[in-house]
Each structure stands twice: as structure tokens, then as C-alpha cells.
N, C-alpha and C. Protein backbone atom coordinates (compact mmCIF):
# COMPACT_ATOMS: atom_id res chain seq x y z
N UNK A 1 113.83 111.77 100.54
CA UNK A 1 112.59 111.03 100.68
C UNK A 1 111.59 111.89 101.46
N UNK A 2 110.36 112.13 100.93
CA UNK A 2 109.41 112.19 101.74
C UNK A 2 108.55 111.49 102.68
N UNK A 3 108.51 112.27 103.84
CA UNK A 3 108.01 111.21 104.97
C UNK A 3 106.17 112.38 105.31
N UNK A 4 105.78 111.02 105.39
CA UNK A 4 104.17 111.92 105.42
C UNK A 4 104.12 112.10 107.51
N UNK A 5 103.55 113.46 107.65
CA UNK A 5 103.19 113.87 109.47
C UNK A 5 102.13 114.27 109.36
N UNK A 6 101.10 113.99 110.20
CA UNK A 6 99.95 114.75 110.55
C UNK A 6 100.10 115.45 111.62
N UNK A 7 99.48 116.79 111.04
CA UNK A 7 99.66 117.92 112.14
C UNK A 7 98.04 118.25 112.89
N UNK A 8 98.30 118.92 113.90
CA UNK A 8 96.69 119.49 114.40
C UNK A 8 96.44 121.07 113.12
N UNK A 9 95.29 120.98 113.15
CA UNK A 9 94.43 122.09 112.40
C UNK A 9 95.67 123.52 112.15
N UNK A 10 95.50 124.04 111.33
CA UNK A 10 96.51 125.26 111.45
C UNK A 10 95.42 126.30 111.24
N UNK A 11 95.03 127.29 111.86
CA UNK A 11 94.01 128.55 111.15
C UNK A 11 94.65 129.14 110.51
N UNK A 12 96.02 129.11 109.51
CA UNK A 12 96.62 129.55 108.62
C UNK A 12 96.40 129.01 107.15
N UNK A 13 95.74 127.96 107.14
CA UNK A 13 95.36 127.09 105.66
C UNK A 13 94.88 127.85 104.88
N UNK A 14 93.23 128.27 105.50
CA UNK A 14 92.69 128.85 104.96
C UNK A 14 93.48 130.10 104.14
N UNK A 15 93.95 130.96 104.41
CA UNK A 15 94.68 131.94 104.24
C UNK A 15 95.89 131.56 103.36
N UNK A 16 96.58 130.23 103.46
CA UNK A 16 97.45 130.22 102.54
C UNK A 16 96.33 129.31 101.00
N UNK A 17 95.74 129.31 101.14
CA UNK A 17 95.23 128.78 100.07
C UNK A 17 94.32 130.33 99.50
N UNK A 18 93.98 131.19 100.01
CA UNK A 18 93.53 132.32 99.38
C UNK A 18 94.49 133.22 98.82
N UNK A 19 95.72 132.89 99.62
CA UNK A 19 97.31 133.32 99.17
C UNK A 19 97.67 132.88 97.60
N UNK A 20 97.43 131.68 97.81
CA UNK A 20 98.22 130.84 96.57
C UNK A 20 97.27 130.69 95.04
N UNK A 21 95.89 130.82 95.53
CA UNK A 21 94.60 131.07 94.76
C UNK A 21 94.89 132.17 93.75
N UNK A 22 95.48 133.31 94.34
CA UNK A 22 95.45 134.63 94.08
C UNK A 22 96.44 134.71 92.79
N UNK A 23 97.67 133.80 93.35
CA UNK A 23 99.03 133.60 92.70
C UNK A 23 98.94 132.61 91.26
N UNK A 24 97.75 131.71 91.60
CA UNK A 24 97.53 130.96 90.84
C UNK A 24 96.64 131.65 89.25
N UNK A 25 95.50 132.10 89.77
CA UNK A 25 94.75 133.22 88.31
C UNK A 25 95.82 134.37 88.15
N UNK A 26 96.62 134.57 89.00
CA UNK A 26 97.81 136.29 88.12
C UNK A 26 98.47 135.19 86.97
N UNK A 27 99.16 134.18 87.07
CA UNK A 27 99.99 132.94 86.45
C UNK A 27 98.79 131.68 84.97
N UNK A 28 97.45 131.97 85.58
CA UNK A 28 96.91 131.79 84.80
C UNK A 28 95.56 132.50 83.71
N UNK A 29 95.39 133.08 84.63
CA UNK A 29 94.31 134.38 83.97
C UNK A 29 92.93 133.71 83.87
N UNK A 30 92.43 133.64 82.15
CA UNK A 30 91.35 133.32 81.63
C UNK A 30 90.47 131.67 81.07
N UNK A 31 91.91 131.22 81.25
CA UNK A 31 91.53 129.59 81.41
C UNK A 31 90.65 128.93 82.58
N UNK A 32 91.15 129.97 83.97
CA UNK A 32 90.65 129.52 85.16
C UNK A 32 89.45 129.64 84.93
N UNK A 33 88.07 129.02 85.59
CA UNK A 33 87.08 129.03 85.91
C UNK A 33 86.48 129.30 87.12
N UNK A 34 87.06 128.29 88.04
CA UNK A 34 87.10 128.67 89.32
C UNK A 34 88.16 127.90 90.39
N UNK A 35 88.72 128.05 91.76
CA UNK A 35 89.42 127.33 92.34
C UNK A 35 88.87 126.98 93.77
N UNK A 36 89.09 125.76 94.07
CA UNK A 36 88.63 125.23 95.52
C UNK A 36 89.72 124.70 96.56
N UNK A 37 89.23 125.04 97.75
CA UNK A 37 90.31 124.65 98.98
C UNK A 37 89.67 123.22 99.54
N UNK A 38 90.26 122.02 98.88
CA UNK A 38 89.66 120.57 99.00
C UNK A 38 90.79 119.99 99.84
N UNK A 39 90.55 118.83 100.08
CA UNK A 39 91.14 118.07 100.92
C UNK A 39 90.99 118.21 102.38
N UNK A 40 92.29 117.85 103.08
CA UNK A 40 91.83 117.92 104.82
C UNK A 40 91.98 119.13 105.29
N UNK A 41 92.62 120.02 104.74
CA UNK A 41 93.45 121.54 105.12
C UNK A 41 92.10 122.46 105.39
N UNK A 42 91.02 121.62 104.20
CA UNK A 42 89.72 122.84 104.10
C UNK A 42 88.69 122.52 105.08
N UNK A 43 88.91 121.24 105.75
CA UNK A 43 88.37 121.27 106.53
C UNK A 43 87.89 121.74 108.22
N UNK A 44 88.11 122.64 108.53
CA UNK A 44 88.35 123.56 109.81
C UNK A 44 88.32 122.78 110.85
N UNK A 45 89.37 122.76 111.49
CA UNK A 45 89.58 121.67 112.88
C UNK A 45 89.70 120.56 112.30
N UNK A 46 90.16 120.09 111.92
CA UNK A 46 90.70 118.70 111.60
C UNK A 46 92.13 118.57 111.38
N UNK A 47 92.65 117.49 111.79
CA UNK A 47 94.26 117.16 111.58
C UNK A 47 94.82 116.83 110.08
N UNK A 48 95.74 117.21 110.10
CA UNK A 48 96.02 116.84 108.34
C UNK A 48 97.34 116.80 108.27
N UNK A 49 97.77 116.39 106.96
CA UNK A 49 99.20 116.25 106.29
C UNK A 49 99.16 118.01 106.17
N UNK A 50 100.33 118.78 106.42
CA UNK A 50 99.94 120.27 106.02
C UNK A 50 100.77 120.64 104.53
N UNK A 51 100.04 120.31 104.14
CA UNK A 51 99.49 120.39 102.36
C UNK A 51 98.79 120.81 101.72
N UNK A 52 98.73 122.01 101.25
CA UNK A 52 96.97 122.66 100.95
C UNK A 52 96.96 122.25 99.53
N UNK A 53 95.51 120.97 99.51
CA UNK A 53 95.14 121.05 97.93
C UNK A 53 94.42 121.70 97.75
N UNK A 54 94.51 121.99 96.47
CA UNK A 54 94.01 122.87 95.64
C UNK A 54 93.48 122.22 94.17
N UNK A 55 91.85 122.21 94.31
CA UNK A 55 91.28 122.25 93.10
C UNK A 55 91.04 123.01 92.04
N UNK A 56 91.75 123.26 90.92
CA UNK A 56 91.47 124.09 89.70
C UNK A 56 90.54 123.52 88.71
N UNK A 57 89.08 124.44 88.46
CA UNK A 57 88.30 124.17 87.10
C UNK A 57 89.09 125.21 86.25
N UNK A 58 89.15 124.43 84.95
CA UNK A 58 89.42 125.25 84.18
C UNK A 58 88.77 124.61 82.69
N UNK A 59 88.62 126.05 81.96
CA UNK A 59 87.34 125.58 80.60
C UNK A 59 87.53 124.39 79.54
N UNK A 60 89.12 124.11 79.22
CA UNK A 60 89.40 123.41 79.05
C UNK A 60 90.78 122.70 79.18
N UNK A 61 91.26 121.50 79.38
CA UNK A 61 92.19 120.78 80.30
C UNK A 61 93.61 121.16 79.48
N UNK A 62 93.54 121.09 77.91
CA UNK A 62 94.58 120.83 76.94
C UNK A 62 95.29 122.43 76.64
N UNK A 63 94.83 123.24 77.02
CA UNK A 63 95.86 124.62 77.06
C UNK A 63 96.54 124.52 78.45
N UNK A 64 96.50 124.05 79.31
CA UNK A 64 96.92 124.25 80.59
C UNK A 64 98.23 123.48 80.16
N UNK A 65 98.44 123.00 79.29
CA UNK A 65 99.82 122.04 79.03
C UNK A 65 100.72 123.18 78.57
N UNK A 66 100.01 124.43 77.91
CA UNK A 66 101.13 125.59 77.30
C UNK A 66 101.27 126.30 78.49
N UNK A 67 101.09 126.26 79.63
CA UNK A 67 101.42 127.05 81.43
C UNK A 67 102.18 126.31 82.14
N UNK A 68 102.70 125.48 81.56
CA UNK A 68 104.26 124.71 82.38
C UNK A 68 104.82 125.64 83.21
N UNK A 69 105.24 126.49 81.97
CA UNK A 69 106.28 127.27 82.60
C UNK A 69 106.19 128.43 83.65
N UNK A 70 104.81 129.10 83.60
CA UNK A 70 104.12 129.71 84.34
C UNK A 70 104.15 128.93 85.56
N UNK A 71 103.32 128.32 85.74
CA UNK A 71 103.44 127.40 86.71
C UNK A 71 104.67 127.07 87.88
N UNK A 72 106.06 126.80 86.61
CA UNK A 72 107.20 126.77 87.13
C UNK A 72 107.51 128.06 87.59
N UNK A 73 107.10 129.14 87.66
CA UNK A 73 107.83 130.10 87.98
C UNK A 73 107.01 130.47 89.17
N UNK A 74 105.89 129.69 89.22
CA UNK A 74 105.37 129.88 90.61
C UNK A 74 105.52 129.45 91.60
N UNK A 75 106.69 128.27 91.42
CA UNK A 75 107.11 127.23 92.29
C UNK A 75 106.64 125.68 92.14
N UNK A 76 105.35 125.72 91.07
CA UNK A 76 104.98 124.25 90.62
C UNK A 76 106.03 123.88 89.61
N UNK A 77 105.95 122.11 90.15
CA UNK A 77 106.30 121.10 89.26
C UNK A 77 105.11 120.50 88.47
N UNK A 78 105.23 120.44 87.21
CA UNK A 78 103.97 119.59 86.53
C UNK A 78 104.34 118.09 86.45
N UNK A 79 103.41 117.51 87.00
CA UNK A 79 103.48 115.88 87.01
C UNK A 79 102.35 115.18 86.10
N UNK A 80 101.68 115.69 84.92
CA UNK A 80 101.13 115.27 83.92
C UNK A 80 99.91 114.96 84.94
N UNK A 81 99.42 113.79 84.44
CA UNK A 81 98.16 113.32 84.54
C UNK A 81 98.54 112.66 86.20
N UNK A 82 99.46 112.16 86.37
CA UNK A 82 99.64 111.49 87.55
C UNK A 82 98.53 110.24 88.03
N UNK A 83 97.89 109.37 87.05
CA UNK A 83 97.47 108.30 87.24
C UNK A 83 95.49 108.72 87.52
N UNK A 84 95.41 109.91 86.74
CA UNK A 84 94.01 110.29 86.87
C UNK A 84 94.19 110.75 85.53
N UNK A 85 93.29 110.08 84.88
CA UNK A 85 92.75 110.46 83.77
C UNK A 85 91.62 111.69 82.91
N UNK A 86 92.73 113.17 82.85
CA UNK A 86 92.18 114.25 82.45
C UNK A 86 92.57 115.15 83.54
N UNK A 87 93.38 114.55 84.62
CA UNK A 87 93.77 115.77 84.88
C UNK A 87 95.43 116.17 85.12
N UNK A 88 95.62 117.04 85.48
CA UNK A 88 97.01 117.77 85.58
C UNK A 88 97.19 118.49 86.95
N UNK A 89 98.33 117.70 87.18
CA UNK A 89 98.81 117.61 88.73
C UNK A 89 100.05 118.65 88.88
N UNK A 90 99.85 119.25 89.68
CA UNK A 90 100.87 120.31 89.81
C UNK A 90 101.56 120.15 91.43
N UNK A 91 103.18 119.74 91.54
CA UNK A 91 103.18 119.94 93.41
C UNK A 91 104.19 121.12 93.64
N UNK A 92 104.29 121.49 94.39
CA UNK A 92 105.60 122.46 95.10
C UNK A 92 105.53 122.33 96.38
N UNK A 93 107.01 122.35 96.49
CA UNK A 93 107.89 122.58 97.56
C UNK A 93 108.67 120.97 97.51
N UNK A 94 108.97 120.06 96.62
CA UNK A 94 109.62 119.18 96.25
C UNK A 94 109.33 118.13 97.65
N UNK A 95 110.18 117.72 98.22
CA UNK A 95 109.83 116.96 99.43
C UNK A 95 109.36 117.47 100.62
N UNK A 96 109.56 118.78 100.91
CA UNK A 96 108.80 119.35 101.95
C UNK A 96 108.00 120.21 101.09
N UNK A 97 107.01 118.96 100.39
CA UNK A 97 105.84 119.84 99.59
C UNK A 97 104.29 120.58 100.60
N UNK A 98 104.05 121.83 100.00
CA UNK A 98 103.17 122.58 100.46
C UNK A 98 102.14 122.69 99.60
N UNK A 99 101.89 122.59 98.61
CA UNK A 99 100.82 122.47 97.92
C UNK A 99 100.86 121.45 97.20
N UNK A 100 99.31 121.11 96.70
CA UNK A 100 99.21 120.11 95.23
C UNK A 100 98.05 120.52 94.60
N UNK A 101 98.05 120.78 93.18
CA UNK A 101 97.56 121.38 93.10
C UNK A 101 96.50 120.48 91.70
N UNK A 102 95.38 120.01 91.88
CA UNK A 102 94.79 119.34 90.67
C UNK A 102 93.54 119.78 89.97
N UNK A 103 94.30 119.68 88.71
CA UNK A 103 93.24 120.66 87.75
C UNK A 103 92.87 119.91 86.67
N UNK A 104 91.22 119.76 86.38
CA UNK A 104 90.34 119.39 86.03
C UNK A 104 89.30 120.58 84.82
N UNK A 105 88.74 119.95 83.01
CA UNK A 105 88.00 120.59 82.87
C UNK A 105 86.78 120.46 83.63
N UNK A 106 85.78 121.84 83.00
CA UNK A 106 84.95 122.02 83.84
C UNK A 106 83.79 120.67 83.21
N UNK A 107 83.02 120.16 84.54
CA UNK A 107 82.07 119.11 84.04
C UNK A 107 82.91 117.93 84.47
N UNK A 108 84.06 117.89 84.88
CA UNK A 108 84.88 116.76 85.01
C UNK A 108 83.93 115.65 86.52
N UNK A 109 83.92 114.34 86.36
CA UNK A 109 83.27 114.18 87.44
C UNK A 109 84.09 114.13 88.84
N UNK A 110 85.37 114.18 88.49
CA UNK A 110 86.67 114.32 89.69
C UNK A 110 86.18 115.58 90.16
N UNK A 111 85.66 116.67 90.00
CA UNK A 111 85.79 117.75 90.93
C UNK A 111 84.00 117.25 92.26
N UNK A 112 83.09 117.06 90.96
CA UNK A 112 82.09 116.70 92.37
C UNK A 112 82.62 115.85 93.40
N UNK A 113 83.16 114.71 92.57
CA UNK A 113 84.01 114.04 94.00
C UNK A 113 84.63 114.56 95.15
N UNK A 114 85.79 115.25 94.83
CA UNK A 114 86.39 115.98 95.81
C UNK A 114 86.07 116.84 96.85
N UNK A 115 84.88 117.96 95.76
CA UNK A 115 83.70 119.01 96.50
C UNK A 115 82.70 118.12 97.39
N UNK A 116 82.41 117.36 97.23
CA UNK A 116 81.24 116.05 97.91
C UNK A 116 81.88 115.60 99.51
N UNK A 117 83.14 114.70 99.39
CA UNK A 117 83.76 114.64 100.43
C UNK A 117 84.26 115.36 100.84
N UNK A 118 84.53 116.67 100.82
CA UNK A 118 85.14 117.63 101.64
C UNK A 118 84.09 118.43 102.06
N UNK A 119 82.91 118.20 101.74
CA UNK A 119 81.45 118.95 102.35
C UNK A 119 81.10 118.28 102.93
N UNK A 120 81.17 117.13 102.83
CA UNK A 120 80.74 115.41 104.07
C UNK A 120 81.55 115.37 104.74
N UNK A 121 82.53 116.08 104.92
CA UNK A 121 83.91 115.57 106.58
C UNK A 121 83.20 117.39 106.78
N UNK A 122 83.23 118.59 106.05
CA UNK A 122 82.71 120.03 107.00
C UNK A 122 81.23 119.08 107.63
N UNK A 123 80.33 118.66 107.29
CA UNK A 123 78.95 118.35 107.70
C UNK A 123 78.89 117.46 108.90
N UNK A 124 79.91 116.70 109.10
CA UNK A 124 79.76 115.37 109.72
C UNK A 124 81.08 115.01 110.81
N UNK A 125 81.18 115.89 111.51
CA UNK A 125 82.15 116.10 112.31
C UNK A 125 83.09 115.14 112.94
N UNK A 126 81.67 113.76 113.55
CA UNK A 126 82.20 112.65 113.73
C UNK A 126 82.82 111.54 113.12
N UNK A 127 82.68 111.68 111.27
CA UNK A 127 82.83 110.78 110.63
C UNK A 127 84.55 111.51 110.02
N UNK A 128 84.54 112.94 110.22
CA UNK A 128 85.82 113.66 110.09
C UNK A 128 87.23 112.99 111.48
N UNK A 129 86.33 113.33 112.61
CA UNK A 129 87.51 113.33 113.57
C UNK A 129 87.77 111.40 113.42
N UNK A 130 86.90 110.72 112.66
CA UNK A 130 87.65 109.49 112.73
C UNK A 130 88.42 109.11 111.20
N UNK A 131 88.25 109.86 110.53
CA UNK A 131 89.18 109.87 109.37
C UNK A 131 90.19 110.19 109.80
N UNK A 132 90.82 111.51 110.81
CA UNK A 132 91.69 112.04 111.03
C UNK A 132 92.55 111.24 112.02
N UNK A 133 91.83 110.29 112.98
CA UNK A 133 92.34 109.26 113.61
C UNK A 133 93.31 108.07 112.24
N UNK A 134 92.55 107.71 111.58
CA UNK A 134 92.97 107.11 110.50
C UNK A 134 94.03 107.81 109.33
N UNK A 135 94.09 108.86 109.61
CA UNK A 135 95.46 109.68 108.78
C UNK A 135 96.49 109.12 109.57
N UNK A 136 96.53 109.67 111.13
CA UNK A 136 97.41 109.84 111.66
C UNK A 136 98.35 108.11 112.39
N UNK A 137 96.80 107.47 112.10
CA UNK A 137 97.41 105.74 112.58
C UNK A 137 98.51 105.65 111.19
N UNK A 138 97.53 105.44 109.87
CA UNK A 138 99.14 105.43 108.97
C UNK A 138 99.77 106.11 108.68
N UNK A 139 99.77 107.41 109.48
CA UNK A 139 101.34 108.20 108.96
C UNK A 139 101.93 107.44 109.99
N UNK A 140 101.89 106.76 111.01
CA UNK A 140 102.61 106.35 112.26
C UNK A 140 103.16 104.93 111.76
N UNK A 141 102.18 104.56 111.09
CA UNK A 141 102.81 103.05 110.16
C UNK A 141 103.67 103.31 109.18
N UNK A 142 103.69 104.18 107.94
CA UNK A 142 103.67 104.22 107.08
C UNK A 142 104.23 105.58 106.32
N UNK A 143 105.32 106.31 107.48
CA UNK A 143 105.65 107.63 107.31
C UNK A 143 106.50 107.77 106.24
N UNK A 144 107.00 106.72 105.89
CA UNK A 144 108.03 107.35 105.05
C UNK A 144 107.95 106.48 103.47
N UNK A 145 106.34 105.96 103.59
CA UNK A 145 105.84 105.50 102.40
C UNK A 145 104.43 105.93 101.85
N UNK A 146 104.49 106.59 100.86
CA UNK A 146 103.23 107.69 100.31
C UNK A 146 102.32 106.82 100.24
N UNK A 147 102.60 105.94 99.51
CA UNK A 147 101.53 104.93 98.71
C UNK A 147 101.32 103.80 99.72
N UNK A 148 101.53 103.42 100.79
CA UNK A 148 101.09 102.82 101.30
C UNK A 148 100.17 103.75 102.73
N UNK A 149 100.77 105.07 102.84
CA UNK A 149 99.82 105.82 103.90
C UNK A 149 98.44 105.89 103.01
N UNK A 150 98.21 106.06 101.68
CA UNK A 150 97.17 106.10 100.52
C UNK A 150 96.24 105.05 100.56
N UNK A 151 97.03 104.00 100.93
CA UNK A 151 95.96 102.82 100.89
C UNK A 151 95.62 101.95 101.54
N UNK A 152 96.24 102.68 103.44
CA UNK A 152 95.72 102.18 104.20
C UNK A 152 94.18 103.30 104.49
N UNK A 153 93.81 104.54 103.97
CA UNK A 153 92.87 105.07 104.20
C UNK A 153 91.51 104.66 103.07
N UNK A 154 92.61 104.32 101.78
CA UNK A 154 91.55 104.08 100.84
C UNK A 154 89.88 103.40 101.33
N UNK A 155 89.63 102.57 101.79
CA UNK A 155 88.29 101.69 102.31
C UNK A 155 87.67 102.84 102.42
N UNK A 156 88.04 103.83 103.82
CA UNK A 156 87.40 104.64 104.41
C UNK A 156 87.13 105.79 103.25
N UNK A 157 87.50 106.14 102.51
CA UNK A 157 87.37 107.41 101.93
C UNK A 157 86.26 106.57 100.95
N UNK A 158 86.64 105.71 100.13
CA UNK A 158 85.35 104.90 99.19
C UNK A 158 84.14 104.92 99.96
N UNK A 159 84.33 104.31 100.97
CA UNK A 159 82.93 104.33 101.63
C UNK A 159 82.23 105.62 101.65
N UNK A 160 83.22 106.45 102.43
CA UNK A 160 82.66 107.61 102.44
C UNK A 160 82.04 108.49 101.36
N UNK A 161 82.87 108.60 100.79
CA UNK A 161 82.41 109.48 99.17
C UNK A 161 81.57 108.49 98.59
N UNK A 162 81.53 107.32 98.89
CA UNK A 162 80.11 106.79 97.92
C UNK A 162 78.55 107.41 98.76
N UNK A 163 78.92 107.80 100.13
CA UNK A 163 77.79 108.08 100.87
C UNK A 163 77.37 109.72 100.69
N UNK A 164 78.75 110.37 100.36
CA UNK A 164 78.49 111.74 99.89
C UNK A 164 77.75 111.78 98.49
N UNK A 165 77.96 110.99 97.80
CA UNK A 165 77.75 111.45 96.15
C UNK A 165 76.13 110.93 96.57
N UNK A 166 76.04 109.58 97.39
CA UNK A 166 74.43 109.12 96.86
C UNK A 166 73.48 110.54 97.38
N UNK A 167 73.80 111.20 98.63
CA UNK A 167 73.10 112.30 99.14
C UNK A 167 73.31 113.68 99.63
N UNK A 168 74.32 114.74 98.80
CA UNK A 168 75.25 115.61 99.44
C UNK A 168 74.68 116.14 100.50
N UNK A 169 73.45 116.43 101.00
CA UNK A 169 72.78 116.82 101.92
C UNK A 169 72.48 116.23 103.21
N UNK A 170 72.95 114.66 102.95
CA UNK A 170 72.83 114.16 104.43
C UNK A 170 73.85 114.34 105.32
N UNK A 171 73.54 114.25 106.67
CA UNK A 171 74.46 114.12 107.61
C UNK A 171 73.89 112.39 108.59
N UNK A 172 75.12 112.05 108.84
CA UNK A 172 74.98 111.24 109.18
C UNK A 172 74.63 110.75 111.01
């Protein structure tokens, strides 16, 4: 079973996600478009699950189904769509998972999302360090249940990303 921990900031994220970036276009090449360091990991100084997601554009979604195996040899598991519609979820490191990795064609509106709130917790420092309060209350509730650490944050992240998308430029 996986049990979710929030850790303090690592200045190693960055770096393993330029690590794994690297590993990721040798394994995929010309499909890629581009890749992003999203979630809490990319956010500098902030506490997080230490998990580096990873956003993949790629040109289009339906060849990425013939890189299974690629993938697998990089240490990803493919978990299909995983309850998002159009994209393809990739995790490794099984229960003491280290990456996740979700890939989207390009134009998809899931990537502004992701890019939006992870530029609204870098912009907004205060509205970050109380998300990160709120990671760490339900990993303390809720450690050894994914889907319920998921949706005790859900409110806060809706709110939030509805406030990123109406104005990426504000700070609050």
C-alpha cells in the first residue's frame, strides 16, 4: 500500500525532473513537443508529496500508445487514461512512486490548467504556503488513502485554478 508524506522543499526536484526530461525525449524522440515540471515539486520552497510530475505535450495523443514499451524500459507503468479524458498517465517507482508522468495533445485544455496553477502557487506565495498547510493536514488524516488525501484538497485547488485561469497575471 501506498501511504502519501509531505516532505519540506528538496533543491534536488528541479534537477531530477531535468534528469528524467532528458530520459524521457531519448525514449521518445519526435512525438514530444515539449515537457513541464508541474505540480508542487516545481514549485520552489514549498512542501510536497516528493513526486515529480511531469507534464508531456505531445503532437498527437494516439501514437504515444505504440511507446508502452519504451516507456517500460524507462521504469514507467502506463495507466491509460486514468479517469482524464485524452490523456495518458505514466507512474514509476510502483508504491514508493517518484514520478507521474501526464501526457496530453498539444492544445489540450488540461495542460493550461496545470501551467496556470503552478504559476499561481510560483506568484502567490501566501496562497502556496497555505495549500501546503492543507497537503500536509490530509496526509496526517489520510496517509494511507490516495483518494481521500485528493479530496480533502479538492475545494482549494478549484477555487484556486478557477482564479488562475480567469487572470494568469494576477497576484493576489
Amino acid at each position: 500500500m501506498r501511504s502519501v508524506v509531505v516532505v519540506p522543499y528538496d533543491k534536488q526536484w528541479p534537477e531530477m525532473f531535468k534528469a528524467e526530461s532528458a530520459l524521457i525525449k531519448t525514449f521518445l524522440g519526435e512525438i514530444v513537443k515539449d515537457i513541464h515540471h508541474i505540480g508542487i515539486t516545481a514549485v520552489p520552497g514549498l512542501a510536497a508529496k516528493p513526486v515529480i510530475d511531469i507534464l508531456l505535450e505531445v503532437y498527437d495523443i494516439n501514437p504515444l500508445d505504440k511507446y508502452r514499451s519504451a516507456m517500460a524500459r524507462a521504469g514507467y507503468v502506463a495507466r491509460g487514461e486514468n479517469g482524464i479524458a485524452g490523456r495518458r498517465y505514466f507512474i514509476k517507482g510502483g508504491d514508493r512512486r517518484s514520478h507521474q508522468l501526464h501526457a496530453f495533445a498539444v492544445g489540450d485544455t488540461q495542460i493550461l490548467r496545470h501551467l496556470a496553477f503552478r504559476d499561481y502557487l510560483r506568484k502567490n506565495s501566501d496562497i502556496a504556503e497555505k495549500y501546503a498547510g492543507i497537503k500536509r493536514a490530509a496526509a496526517s488524516l489520510y496517509n494511507n488513502d490516495a483518494h481521500r488525501y485528493s479530496a480533502f484538497k479538492a475545494d482549494f485547488i478549484e477555487h484556486h485554478l478557477q482564479l488562475a485561469l480567469i487572470d494568469p497575471q494576477r497576484q493576489i
